[in-house]
Protein backbone atom coordinates (compact mmCIF):
# COMPACT_ATOMS: atom_id res chain seq x y z
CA UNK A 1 -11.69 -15.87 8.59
CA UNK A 2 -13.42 -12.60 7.81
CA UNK A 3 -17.01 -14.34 8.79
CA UNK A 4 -15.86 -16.03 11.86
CA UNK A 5 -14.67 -12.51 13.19
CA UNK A 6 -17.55 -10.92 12.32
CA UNK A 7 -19.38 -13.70 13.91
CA UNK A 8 -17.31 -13.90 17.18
CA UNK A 9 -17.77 -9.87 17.60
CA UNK A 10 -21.54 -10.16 17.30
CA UNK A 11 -21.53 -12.93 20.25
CA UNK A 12 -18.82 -11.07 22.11
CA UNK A 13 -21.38 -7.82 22.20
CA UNK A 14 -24.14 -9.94 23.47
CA UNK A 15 -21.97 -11.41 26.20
CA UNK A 16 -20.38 -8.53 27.26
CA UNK A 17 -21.94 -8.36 30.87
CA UNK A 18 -20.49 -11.88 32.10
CA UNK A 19 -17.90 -11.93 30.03
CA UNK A 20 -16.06 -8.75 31.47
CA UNK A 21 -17.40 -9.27 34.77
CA UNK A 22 -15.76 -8.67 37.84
CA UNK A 23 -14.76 -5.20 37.68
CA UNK A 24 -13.90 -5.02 33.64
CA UNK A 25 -17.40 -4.47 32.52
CA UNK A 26 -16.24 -0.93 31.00
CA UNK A 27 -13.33 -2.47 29.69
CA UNK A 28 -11.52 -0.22 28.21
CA UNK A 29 -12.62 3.11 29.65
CA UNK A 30 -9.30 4.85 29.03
CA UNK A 31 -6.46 4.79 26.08
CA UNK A 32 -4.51 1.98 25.91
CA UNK A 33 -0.67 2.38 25.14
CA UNK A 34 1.15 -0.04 22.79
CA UNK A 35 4.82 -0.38 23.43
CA UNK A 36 7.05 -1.07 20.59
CA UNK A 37 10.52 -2.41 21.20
CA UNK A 38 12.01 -0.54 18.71
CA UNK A 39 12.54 3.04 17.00
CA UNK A 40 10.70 4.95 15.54
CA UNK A 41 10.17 4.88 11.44
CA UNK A 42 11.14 1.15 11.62
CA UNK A 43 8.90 -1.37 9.98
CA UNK A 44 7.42 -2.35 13.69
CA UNK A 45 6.20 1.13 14.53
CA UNK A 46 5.08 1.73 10.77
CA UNK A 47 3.04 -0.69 10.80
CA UNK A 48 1.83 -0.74 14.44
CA UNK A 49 0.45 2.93 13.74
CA UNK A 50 -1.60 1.64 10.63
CA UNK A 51 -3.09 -1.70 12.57
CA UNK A 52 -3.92 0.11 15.26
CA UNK A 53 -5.36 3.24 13.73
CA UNK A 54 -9.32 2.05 13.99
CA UNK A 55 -9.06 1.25 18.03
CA UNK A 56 -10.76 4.11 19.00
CA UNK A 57 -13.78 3.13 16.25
CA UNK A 58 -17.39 2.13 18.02
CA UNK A 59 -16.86 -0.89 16.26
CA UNK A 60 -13.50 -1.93 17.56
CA UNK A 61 -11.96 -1.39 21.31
CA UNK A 62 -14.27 2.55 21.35
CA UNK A 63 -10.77 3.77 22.88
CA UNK A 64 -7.40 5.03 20.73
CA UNK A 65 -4.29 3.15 21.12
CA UNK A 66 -0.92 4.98 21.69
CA UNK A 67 2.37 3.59 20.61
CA UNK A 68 4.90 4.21 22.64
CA UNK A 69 8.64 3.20 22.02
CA UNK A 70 11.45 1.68 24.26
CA UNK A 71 14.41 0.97 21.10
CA UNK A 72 17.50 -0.75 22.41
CA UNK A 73 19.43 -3.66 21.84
CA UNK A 74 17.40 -5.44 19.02
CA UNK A 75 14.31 -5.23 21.56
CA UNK A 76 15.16 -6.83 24.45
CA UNK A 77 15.25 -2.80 26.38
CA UNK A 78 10.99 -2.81 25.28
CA UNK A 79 10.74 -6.57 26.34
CA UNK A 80 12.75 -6.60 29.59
CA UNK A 81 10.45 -3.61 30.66
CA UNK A 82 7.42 -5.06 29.70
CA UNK A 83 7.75 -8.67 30.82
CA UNK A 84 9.26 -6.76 34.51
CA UNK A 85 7.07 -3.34 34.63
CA UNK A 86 4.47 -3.15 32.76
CA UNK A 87 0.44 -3.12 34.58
CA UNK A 88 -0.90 -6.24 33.67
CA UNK A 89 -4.20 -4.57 33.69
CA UNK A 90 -5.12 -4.55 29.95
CA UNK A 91 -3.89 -1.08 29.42
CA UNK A 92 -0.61 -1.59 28.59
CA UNK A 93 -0.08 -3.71 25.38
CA UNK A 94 3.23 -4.84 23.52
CA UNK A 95 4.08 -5.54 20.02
CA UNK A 96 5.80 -8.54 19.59
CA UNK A 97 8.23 -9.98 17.37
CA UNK A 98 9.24 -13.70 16.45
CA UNK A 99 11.38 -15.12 15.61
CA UNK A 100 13.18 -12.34 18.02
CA UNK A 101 12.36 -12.53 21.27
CA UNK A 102 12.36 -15.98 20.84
CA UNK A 103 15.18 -16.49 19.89
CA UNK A 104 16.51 -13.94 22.42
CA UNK A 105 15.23 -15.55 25.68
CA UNK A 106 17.06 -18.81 23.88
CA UNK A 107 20.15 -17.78 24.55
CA UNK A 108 19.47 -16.07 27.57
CA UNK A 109 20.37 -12.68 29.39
CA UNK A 110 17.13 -11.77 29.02
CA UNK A 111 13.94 -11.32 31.57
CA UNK A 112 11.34 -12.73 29.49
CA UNK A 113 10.23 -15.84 27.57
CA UNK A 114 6.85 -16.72 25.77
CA UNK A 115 5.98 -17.69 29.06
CA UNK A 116 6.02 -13.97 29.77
CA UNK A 117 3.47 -12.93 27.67
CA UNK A 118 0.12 -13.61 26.51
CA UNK A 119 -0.83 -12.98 22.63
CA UNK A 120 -3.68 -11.68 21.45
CA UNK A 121 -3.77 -11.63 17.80
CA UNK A 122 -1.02 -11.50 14.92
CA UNK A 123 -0.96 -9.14 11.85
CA UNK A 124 2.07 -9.70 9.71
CA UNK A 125 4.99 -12.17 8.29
CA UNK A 126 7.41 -9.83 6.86
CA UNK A 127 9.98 -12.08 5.43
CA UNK A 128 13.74 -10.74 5.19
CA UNK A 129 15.63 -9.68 2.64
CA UNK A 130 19.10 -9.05 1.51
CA UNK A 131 19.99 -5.22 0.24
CA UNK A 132 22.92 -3.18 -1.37
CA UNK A 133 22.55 0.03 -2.08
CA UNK A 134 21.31 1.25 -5.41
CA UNK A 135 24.92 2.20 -7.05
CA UNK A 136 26.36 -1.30 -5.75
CA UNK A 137 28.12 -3.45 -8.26
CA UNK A 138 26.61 -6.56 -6.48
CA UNK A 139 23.79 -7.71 -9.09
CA UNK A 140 23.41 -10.87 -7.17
CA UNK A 141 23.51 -13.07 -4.33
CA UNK A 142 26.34 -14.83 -6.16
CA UNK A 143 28.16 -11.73 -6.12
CA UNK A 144 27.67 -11.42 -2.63
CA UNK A 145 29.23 -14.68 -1.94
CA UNK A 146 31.70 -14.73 -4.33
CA UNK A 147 33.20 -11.23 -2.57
CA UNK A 148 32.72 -12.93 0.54
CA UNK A 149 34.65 -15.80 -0.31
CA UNK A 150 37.80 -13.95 -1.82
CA UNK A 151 37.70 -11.46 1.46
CA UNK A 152 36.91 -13.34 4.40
CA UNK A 153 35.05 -11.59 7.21
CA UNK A 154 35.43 -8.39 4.85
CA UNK A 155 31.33 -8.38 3.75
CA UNK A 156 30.41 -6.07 6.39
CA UNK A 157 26.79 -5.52 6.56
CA UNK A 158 23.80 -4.54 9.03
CA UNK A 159 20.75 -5.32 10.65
CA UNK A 160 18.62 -4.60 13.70
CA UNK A 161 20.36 -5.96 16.14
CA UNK A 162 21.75 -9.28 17.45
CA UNK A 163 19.29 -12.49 17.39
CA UNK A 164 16.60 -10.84 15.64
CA UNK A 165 14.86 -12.02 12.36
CA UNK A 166 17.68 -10.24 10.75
CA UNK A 167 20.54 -12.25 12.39
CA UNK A 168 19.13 -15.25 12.11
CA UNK A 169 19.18 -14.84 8.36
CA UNK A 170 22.38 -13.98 8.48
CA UNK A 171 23.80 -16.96 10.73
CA UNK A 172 22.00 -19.04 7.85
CA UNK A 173 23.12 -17.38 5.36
CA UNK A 174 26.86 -17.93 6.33
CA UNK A 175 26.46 -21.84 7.10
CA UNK A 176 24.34 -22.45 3.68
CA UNK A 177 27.27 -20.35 1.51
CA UNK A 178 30.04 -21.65 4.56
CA UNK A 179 31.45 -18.13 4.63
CA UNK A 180 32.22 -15.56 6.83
CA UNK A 181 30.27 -12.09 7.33
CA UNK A 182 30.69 -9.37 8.96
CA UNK A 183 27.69 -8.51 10.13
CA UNK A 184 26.80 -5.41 12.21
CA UNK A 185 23.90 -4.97 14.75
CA UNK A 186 22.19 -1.24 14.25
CA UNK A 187 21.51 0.12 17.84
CA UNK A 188 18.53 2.23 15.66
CA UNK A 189 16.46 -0.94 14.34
CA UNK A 190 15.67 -1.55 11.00
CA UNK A 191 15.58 2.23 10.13
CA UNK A 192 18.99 2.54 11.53
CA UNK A 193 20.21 -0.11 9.62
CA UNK A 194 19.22 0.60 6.25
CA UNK A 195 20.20 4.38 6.69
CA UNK A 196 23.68 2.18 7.09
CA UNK A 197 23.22 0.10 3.77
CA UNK A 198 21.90 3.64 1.38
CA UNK A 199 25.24 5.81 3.37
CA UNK A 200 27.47 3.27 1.90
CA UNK A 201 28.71 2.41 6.01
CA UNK A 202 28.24 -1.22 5.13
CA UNK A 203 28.12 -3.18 1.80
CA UNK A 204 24.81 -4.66 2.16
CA UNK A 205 22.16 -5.33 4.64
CA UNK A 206 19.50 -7.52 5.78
CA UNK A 207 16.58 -6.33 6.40
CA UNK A 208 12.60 -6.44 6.40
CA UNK A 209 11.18 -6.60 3.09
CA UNK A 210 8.83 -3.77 4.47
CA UNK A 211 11.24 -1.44 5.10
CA UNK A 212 13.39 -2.95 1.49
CA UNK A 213 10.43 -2.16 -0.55
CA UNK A 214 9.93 1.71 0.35
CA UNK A 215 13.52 1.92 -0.21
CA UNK A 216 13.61 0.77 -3.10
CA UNK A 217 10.55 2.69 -4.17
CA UNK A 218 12.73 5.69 -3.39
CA UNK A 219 15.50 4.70 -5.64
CA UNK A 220 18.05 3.98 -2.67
CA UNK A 221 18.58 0.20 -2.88
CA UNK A 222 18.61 -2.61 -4.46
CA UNK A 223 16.94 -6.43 -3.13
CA UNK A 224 18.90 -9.80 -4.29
CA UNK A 225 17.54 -12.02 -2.39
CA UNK A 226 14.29 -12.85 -0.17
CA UNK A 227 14.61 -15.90 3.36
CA UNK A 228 11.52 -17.33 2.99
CA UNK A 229 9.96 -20.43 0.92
CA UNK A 230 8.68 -19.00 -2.06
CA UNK A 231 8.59 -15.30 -3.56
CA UNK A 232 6.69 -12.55 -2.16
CA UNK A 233 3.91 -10.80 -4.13
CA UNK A 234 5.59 -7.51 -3.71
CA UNK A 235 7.80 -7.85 -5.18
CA UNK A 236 7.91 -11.28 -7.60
CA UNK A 237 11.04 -9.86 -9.15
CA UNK A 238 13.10 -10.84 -5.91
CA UNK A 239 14.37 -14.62 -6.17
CA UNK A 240 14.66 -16.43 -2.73
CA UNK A 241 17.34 -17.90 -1.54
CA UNK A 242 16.94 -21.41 -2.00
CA UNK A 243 16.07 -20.38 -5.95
CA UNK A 244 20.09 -19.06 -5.89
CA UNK A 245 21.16 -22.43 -4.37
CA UNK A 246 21.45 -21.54 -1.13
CA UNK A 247 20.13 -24.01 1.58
CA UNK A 248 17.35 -21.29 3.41
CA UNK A 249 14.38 -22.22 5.09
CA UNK A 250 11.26 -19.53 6.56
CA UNK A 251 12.84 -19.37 10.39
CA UNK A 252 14.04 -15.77 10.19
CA UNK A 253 10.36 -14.69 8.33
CA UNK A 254 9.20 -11.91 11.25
CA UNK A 255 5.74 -12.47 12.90
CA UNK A 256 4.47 -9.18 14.35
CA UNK A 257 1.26 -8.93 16.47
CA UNK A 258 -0.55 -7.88 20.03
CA UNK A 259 0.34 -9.33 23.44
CA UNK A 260 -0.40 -8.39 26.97
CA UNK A 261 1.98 -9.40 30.01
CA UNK A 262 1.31 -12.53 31.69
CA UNK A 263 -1.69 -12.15 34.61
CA UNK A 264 -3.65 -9.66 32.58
CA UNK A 265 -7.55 -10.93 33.71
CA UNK A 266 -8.69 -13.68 31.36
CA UNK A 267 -11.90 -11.59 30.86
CA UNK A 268 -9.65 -8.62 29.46
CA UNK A 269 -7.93 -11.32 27.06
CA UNK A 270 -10.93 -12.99 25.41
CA UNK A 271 -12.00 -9.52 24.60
CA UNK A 272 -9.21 -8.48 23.00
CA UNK A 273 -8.65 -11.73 21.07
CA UNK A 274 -12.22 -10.77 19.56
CA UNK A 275 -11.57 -7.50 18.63
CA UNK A 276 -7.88 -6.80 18.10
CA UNK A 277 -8.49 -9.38 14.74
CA UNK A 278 -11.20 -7.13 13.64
CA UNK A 279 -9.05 -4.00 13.41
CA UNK A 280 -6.57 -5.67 11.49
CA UNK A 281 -9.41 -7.02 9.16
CA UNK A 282 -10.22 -3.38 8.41
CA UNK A 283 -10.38 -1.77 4.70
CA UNK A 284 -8.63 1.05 4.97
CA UNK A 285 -6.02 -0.79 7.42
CA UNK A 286 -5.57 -3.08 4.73
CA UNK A 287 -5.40 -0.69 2.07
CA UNK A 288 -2.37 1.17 4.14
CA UNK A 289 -0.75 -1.64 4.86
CA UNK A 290 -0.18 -2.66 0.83
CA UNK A 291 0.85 0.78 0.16
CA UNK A 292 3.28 0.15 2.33
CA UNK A 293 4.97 -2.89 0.72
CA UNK A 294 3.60 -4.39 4.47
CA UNK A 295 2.73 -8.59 3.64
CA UNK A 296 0.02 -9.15 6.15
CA UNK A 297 -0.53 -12.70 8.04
CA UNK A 298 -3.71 -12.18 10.41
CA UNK A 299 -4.02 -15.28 12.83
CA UNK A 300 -5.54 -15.52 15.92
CA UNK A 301 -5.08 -16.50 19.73
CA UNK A 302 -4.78 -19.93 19.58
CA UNK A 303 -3.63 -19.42 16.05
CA UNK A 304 -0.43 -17.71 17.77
CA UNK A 305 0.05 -19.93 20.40
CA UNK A 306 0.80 -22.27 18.14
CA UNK A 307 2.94 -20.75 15.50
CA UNK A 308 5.10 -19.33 19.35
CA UNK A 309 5.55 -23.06 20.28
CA UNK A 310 6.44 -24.48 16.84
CA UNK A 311 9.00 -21.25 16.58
CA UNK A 312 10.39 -22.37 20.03
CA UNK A 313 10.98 -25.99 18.78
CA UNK A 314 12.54 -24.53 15.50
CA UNK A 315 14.65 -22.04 16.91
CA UNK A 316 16.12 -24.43 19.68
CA UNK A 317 17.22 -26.83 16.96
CA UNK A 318 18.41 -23.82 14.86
CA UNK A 319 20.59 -21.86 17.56
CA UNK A 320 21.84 -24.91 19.02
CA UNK A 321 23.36 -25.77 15.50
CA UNK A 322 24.63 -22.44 14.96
């Protein structure tokens, strides 16, 4: 990967002239802004700061990318606006999030589909987890269920918001163990959630395993349980679900990454799915990321545009069983 980017950068640089003709031959000669669809401190903006942190770098876009944020209502506030207002002029980029919006446009009441959007590049697969605070007297996922079982609809517990990675875990979560949860979307994103799960407001929480490991660096929480198909390497103490018997597949593992709006110039695209990959392939990016308990998953264009179709196919089947 790390030689093909390296390679595609070199023949981007000699074929800058006709490849941003038409007007975007200074491409960019301004900041860009990246919009993140939700709040601030949340494991989207965390790590949307550190990818994009070598933008303004000779070797990268030579201009510094902004985030900006637009929280609300597990994303779709940041998406509506972007897929309806936002300049498709290469200035304005978006963080995305699947399975999320996704899953979101699925069920509808929302302006935007992945036929909104164009991505550029992808730079993590943060899987999600299952947390109780640190003092809990759940030990287990067992436990979980068990409580769950003898107090039905009583296992209250948060997330980021409805159809998000988050919920989806949670919807399979309550069909593999056939019980019912309680489960309570955070109008503050991930942050706002887990703030829920260390207060005590809720019993447990799903949430990124991002945000789950600083937490529990800090002491505040404890992790039983990761949705995804094998363990992750931060933390190989974690057992996934299907390890605790519990029928759990990789369809609520969150994708982040760069898109534009749909009718940004194809010229403005290609660049950007040349460089953008770069950035993420940087050192110290890299290096910030792992402190960060941050898995990343860097794919490319076309590499996206697959894993968004596959996701729709999934997520159809999944919803429409659910």
């Amino acid at each position: 990967m790390k030689k093909w980017i390296v390679g595609a950068v070199t023949a981007l640089m000699t074929l800058t002239g006709p490849a941003l003709a038409e007007g975007h031959g200074d491409y960019p000669d301004r900041p860009i802004m990246l919009m993140v669809s939700y709040g601030a401190g949340g494991a989207t903006d965390f790590q949307a700061r550190i990818v994009t942190m070598t933008a303004g770098n000779e070797d990268a876009l030579g201009m510094p990318i902004a985030i900006i944020n637009k929280p609300g209502a597990g994303g779709r506030v940041g998406w509506n606006w972007f897929a309806s207002q936002a300049e498709a002029d290469g200035y304005t980029l978006g963080a995305y999030n699947i399975p999320h919006f996704v899953a979101q446009s699925i069920e509808g009441g929302v302006d935007y589909s992945t036929d909104s959007f164009e991505p550029i590049a992808n730079w993590g697969a943060d899987p999600a987890v299952f947390v109780v605070a640190a003092d809990s007297p759940f030990n287990s996922m067992q436990d979980v269920i068990n409580y769950a079982k003898e107090n039905p609809g009583g296992l209250t517990f948060s997330g980021a918001g409805l159809f998000v990675g988050h919920h989806i875990a949670a919807l399979q979560l309550e069909k593999a163990a056939g019980v019912e949860l309680a489960y309570i979307p955070s109008n503050k994103g991930g942050a706002g959630a887990m703030k829920s799960v260390i207060a005590g407001e809720v019993l447990g929480g799903v949430n990124n395993l991002s945000d789950a490991y600083r937490a529990r660096e800090a002491g505040n929480v404890k992790i039983l349980g990761v949705f995804d198909l094998e363990r992750n390497s931060f933390m190989e103490d974690v057992p996934t679900m299907a390890e605790q018997g519990f029928d759990i597949d990789n369809a609520s593992v969150n994708f982040r990454g760069v898109m534009v709006p749909k009718g940004t110039p194809q010229a403005i695209i290609d660049h950007l799915a040349v460089v953008v990959p770069t950035m993420f392939e940087n050192r110290r990016v890299k290096g910030k990321m792992a402190a960060g308990g941050s898995p990343m998953h860097i794919m490319t264009r076309d590499e996206v545009l697959e894993m968004w179709a596959a996701r729709q196919v999934t997520l159809k089947e999944l919803l429409s069983g659910l």
